[in-house]
PDB file of N, CA and C in Angstrom:
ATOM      1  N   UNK A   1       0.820  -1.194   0.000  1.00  0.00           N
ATOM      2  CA  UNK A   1       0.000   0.000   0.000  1.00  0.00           C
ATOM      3  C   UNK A   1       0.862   1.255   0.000  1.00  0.00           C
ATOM      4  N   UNK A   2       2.261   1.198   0.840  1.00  0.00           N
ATOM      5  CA  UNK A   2       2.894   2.130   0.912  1.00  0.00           C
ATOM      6  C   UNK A   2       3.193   2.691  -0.479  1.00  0.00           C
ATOM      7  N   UNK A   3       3.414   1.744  -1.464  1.00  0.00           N
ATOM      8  CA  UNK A   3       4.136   2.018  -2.773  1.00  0.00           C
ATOM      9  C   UNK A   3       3.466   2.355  -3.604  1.00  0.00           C
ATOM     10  N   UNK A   4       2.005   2.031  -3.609  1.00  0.00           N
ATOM     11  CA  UNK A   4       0.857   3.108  -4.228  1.00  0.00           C
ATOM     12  C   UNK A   4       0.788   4.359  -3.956  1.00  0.00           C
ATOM     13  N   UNK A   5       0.855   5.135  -3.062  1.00  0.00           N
ATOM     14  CA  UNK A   5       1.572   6.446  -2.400  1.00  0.00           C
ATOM     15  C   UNK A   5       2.291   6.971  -3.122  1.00  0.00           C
ATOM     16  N   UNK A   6       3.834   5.847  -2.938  1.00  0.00           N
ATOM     17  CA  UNK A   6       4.829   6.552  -3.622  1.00  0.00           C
ATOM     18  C   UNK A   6       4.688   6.851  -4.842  1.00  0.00           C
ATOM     19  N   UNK A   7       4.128   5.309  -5.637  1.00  0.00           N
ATOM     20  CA  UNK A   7       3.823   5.631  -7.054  1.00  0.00           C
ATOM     21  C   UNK A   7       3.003   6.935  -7.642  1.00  0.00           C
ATOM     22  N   UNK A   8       2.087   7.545  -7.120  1.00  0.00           N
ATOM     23  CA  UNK A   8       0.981   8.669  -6.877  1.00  0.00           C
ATOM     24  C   UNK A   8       1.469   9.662  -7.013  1.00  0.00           C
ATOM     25  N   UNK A   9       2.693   9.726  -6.027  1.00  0.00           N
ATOM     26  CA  UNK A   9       3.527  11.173  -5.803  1.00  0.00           C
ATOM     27  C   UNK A   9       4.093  11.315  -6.635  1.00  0.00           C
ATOM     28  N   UNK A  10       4.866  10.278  -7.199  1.00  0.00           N
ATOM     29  CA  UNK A  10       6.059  10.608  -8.399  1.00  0.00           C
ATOM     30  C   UNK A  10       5.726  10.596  -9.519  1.00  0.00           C
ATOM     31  N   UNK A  11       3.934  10.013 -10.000  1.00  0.00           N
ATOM     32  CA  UNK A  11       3.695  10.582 -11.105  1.00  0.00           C
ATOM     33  C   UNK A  11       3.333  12.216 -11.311  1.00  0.00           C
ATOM     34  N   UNK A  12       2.489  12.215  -9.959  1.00  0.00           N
ATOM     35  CA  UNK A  12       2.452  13.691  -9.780  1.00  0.00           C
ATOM     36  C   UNK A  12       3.253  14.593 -10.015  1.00  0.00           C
ATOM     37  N   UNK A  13       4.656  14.379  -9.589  1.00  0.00           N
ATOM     38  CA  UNK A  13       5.657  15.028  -9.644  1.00  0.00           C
ATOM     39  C   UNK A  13       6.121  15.218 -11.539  1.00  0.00           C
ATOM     40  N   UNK A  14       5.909  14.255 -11.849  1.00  0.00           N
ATOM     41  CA  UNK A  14       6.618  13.925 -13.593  1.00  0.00           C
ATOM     42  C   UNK A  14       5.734  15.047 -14.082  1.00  0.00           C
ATOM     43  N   UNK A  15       4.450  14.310 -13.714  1.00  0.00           N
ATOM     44  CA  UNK A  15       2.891  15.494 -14.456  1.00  0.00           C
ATOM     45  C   UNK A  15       3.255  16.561 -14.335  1.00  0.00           C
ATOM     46  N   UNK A  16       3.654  17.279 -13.449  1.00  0.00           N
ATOM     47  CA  UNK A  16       3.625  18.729 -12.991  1.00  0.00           C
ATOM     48  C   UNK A  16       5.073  19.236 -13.667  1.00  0.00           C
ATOM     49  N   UNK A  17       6.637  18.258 -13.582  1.00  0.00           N
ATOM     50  CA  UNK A  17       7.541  18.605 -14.643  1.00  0.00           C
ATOM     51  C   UNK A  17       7.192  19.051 -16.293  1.00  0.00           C
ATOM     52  N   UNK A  18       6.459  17.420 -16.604  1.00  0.00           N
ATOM     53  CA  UNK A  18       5.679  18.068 -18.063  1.00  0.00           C
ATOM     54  C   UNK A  18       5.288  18.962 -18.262  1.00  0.00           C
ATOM     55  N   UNK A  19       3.970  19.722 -17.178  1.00  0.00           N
ATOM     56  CA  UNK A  19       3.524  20.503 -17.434  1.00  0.00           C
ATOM     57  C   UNK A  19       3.889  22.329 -17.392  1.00  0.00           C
ATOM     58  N   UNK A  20       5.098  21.568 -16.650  1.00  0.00           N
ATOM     59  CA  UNK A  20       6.128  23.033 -16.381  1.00  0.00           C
ATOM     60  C   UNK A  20       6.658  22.849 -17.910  1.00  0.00           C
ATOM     61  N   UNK A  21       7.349  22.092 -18.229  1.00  0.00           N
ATOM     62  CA  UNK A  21       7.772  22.217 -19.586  1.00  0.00           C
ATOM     63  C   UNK A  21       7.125  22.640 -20.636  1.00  0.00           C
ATOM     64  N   UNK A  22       5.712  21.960 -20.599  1.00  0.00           N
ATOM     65  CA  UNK A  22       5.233  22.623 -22.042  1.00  0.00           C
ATOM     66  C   UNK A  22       5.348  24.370 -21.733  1.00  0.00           C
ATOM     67  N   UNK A  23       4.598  24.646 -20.841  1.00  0.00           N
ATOM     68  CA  UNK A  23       4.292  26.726 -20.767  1.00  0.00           C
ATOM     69  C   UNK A  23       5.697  27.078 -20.859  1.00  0.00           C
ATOM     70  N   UNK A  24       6.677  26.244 -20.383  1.00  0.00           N
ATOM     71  CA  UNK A  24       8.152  26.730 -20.745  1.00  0.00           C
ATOM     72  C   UNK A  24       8.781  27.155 -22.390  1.00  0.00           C
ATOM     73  N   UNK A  25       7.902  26.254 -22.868  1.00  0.00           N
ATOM     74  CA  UNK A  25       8.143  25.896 -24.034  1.00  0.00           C
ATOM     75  C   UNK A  25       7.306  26.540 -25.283  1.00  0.00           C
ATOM     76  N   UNK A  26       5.904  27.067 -24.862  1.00  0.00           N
ATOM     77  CA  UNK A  26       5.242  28.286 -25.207  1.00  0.00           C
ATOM     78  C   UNK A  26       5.745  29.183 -25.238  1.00  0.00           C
ATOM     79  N   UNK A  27       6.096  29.752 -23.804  1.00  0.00           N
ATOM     80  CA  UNK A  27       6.705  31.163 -23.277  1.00  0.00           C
ATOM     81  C   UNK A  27       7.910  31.264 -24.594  1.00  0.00           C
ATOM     82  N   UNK A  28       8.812  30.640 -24.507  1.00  0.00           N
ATOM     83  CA  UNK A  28       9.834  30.456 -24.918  1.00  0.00           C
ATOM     84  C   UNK A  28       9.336  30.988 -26.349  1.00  0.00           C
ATOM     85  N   UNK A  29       8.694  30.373 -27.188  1.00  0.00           N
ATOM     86  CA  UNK A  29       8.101  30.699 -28.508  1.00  0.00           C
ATOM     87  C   UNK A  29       8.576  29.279 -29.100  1.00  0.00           C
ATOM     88  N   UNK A  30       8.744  28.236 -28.645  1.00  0.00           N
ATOM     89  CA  UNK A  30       8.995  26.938 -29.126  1.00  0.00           C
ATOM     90  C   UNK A  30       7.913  26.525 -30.758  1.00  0.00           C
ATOM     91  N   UNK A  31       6.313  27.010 -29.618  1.00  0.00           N
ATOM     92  CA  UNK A  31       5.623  26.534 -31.181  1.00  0.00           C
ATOM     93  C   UNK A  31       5.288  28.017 -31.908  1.00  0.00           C
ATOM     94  N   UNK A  32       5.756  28.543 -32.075  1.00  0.00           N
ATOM     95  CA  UNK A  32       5.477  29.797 -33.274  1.00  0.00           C
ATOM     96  C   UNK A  32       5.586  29.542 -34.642  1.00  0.00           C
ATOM     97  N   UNK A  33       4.894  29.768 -35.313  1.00  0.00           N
ATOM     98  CA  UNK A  33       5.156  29.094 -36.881  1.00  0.00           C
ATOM     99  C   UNK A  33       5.568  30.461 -37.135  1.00  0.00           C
ATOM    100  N   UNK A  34       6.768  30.323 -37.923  1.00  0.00           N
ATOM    101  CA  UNK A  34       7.423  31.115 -38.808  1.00  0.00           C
ATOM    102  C   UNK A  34       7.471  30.732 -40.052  1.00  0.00           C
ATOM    103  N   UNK A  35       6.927  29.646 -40.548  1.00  0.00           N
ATOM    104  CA  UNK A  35       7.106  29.409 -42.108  1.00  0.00           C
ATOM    105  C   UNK A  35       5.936  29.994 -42.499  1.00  0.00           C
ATOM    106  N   UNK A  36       4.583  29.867 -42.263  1.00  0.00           N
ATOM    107  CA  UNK A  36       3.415  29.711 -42.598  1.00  0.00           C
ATOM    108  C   UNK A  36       3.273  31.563 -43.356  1.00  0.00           C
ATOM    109  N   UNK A  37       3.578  32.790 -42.180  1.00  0.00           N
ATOM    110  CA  UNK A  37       3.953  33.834 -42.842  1.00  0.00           C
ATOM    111  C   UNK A  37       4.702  34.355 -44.252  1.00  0.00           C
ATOM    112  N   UNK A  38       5.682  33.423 -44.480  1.00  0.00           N
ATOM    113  CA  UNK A  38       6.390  33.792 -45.466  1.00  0.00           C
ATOM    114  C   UNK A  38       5.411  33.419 -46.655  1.00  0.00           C
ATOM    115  N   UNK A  39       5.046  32.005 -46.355  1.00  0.00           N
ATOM    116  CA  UNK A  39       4.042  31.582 -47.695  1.00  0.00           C
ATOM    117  C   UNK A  39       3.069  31.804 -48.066  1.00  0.00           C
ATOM    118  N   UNK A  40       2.422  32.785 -46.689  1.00  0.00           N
ATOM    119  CA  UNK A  40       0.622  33.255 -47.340  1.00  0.00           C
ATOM    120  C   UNK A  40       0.661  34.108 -48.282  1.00  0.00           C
ATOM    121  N   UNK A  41       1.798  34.814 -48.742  1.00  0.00           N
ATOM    122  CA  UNK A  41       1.652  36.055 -49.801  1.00  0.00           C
ATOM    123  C   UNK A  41       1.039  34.981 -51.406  1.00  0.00           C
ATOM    124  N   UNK A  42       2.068  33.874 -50.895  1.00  0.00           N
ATOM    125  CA  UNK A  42       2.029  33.124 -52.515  1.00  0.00           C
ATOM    126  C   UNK A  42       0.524  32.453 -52.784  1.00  0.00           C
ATOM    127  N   UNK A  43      -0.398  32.742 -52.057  1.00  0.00           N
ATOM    128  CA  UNK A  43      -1.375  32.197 -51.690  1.00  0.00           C
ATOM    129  C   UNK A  43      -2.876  33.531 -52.144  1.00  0.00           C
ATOM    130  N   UNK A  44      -3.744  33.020 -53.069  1.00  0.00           N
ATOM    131  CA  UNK A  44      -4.833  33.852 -53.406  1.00  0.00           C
ATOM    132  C   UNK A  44      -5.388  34.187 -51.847  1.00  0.00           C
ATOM    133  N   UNK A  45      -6.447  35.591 -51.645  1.00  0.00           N
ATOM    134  CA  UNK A  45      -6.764  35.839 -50.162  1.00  0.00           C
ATOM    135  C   UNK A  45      -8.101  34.611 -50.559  1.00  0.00           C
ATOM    136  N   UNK A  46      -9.313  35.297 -51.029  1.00  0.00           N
ATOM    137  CA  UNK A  46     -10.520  34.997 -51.503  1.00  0.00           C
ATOM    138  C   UNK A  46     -10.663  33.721 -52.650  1.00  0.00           C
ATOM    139  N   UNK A  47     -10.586  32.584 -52.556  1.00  0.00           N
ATOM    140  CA  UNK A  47     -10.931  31.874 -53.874  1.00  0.00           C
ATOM    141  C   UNK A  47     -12.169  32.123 -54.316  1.00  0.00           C
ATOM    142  N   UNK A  48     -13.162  32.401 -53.355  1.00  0.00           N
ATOM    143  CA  UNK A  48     -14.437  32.091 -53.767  1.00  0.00           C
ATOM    144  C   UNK A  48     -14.912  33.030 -54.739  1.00  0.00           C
ATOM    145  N   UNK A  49     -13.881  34.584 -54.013  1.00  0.00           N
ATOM    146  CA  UNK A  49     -13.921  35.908 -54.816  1.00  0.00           C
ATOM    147  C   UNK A  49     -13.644  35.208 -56.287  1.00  0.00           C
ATOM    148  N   UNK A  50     -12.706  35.324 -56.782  1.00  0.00           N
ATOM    149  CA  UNK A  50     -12.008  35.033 -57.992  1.00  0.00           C
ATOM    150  C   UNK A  50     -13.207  34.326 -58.510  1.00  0.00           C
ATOM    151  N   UNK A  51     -13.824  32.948 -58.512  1.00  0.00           N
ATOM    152  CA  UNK A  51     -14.610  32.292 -59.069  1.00  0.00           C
ATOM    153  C   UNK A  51     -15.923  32.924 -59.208  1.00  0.00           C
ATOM    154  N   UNK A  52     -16.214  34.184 -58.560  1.00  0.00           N
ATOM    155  CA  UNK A  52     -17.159  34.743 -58.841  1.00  0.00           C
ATOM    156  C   UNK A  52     -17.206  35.787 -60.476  1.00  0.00           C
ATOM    157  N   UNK A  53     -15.851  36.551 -59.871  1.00  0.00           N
ATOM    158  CA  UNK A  53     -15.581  37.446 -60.835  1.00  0.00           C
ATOM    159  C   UNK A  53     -14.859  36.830 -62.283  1.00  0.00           C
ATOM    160  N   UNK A  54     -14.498  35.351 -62.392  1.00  0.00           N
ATOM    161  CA  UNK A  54     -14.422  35.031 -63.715  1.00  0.00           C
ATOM    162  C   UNK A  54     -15.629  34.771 -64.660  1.00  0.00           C
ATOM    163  N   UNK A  55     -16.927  34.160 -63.553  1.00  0.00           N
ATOM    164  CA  UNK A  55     -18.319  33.832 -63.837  1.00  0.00           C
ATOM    165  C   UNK A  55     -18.688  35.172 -64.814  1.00  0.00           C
ATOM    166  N   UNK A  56     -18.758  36.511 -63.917  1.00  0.00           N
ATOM    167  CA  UNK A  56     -19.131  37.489 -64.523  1.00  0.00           C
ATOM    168  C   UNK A  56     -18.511  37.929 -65.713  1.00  0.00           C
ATOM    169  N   UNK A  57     -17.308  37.592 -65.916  1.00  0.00           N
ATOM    170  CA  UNK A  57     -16.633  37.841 -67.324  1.00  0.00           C
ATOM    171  C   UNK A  57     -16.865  36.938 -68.107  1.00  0.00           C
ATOM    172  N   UNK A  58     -17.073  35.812 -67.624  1.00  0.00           N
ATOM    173  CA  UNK A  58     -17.582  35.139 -68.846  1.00  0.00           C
ATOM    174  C   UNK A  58     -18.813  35.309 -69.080  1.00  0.00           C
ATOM    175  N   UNK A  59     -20.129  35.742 -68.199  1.00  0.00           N
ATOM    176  CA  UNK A  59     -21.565  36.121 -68.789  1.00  0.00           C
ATOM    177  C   UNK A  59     -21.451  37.737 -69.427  1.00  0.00           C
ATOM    178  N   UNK A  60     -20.420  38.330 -69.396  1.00  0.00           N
ATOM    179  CA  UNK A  60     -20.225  39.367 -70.048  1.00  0.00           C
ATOM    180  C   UNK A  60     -19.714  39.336 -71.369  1.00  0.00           C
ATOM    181  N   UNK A  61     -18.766  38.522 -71.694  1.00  0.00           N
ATOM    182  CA  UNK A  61     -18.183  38.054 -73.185  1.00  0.00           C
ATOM    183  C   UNK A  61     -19.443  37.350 -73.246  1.00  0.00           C
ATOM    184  N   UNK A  62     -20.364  36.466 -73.756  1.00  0.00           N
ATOM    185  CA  UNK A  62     -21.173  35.716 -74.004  1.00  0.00           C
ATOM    186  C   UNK A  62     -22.424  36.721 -74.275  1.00  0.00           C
ATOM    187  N   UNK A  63     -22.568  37.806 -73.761  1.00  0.00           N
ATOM    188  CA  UNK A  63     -24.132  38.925 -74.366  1.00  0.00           C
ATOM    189  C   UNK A  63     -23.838  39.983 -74.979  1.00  0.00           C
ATOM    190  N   UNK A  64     -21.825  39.743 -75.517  1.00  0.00           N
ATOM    191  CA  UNK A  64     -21.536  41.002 -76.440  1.00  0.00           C
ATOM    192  C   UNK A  64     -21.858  40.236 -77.962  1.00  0.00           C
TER     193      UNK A  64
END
């Protein structure tokens, strides 16, 4: 019984290391994406825009 205790405490203890680590590891800026910025330029904003406004050019060529 004693060693159920112990076992208890020292996961506790691990849990609470982990969990110091991850906010360590936030704080830190560990997960910050820095790629994702560089590549949104190469990236249309609106698709849905675009597919609208080709629709209209093409019902516009088509009633000249």
């Amino acid at each position: 019984m004693e060693v159920i205790f112990m076992l208890v405490g020292f996961s506790l203890m691990v849990a609470l290391l982990f969990l110091g680590l991850f906010f360590w590891a936030v704080r830190d800026g560990q997960y910050d994406d820095g790629h994702t910025p560089a590549m949104r330029i190469l990236f249309d904003k609106n698709k849905d825009n675009t597919k609208e406004q080709s629709k209209t050019t093409n019902t516009k060529n088509n009633t000249d």
